[in-house]
Protein backbone atom coordinates (compact mmCIF):
# COMPACT_ATOMS: atom_id res chain seq x y z
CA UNK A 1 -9.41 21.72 16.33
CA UNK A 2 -7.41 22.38 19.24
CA UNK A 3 -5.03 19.53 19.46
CA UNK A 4 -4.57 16.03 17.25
CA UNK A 5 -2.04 13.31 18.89
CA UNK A 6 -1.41 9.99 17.11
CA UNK A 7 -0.21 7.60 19.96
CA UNK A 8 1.07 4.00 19.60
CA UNK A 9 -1.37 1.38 20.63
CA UNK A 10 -0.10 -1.95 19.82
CA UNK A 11 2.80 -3.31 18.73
CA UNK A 12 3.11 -6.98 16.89
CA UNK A 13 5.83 -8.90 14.62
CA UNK A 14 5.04 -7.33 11.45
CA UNK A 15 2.04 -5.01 12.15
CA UNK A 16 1.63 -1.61 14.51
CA UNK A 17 -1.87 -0.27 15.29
CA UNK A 18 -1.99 3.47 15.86
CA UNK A 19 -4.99 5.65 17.35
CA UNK A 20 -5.36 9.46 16.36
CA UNK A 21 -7.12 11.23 19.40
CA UNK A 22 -8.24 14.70 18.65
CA UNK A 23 -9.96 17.29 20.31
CA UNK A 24 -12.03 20.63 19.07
CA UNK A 25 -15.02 22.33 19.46
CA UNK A 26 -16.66 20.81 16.09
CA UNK A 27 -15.91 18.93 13.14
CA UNK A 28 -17.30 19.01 10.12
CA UNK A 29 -18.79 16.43 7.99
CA UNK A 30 -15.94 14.25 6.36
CA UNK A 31 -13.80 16.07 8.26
CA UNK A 32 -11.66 13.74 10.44
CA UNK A 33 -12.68 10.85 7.45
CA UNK A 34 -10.50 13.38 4.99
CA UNK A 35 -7.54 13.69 7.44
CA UNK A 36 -7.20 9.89 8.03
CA UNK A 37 -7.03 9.34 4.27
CA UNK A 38 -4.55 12.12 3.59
CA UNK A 39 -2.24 10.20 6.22
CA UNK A 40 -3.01 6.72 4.60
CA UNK A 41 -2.03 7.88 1.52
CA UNK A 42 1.24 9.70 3.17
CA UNK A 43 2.05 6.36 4.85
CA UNK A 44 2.06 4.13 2.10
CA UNK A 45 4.36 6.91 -0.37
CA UNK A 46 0.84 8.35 -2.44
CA UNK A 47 1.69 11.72 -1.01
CA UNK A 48 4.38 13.57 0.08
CA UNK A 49 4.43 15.05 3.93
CA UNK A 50 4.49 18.70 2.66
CA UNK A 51 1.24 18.20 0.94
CA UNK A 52 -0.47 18.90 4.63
CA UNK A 53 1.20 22.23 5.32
CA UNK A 54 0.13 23.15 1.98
CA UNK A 55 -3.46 22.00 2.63
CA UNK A 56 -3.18 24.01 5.70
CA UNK A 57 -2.52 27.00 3.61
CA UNK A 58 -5.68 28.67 3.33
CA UNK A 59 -3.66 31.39 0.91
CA UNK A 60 -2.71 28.56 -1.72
CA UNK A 61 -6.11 26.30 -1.25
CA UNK A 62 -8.78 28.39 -0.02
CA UNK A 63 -11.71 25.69 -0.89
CA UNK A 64 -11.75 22.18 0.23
CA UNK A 65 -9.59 19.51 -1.71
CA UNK A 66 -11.44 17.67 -5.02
């Protein structure tokens, strides 16, 4: 993945609609499924914000999440 952008699409009274744009060579299967979820889950106070740079840790979690 070279670069992922979540930009502001539409604005209303009580609800926002966002759009995440990303752009790589390839994705793999579940892949951008897995990232949405991890920021729904973020957003609505599931999970904190530092669980993504320790996802991103291939050190600490060198297989995919269960």
């Amino acid at each position: 993945m070279y670069r992922a952008e979540i930009k502001l699409i539409r604005k209303a009274d009580r609800m926002s609609v966002y759009a995440l744009y990303l752009r790589g060579s390839a994705f793999l299967w579940h892949q951008v499924r897995c990232m949405m979820a991890v920021l729904f889950l973020i957003g609505k106070g599931q999970e904190e914000v530092s669980l993504i740079k320790h996802m991103l840790d291939v050190a600490k979690c060198p297989t995919k999440p269960k």
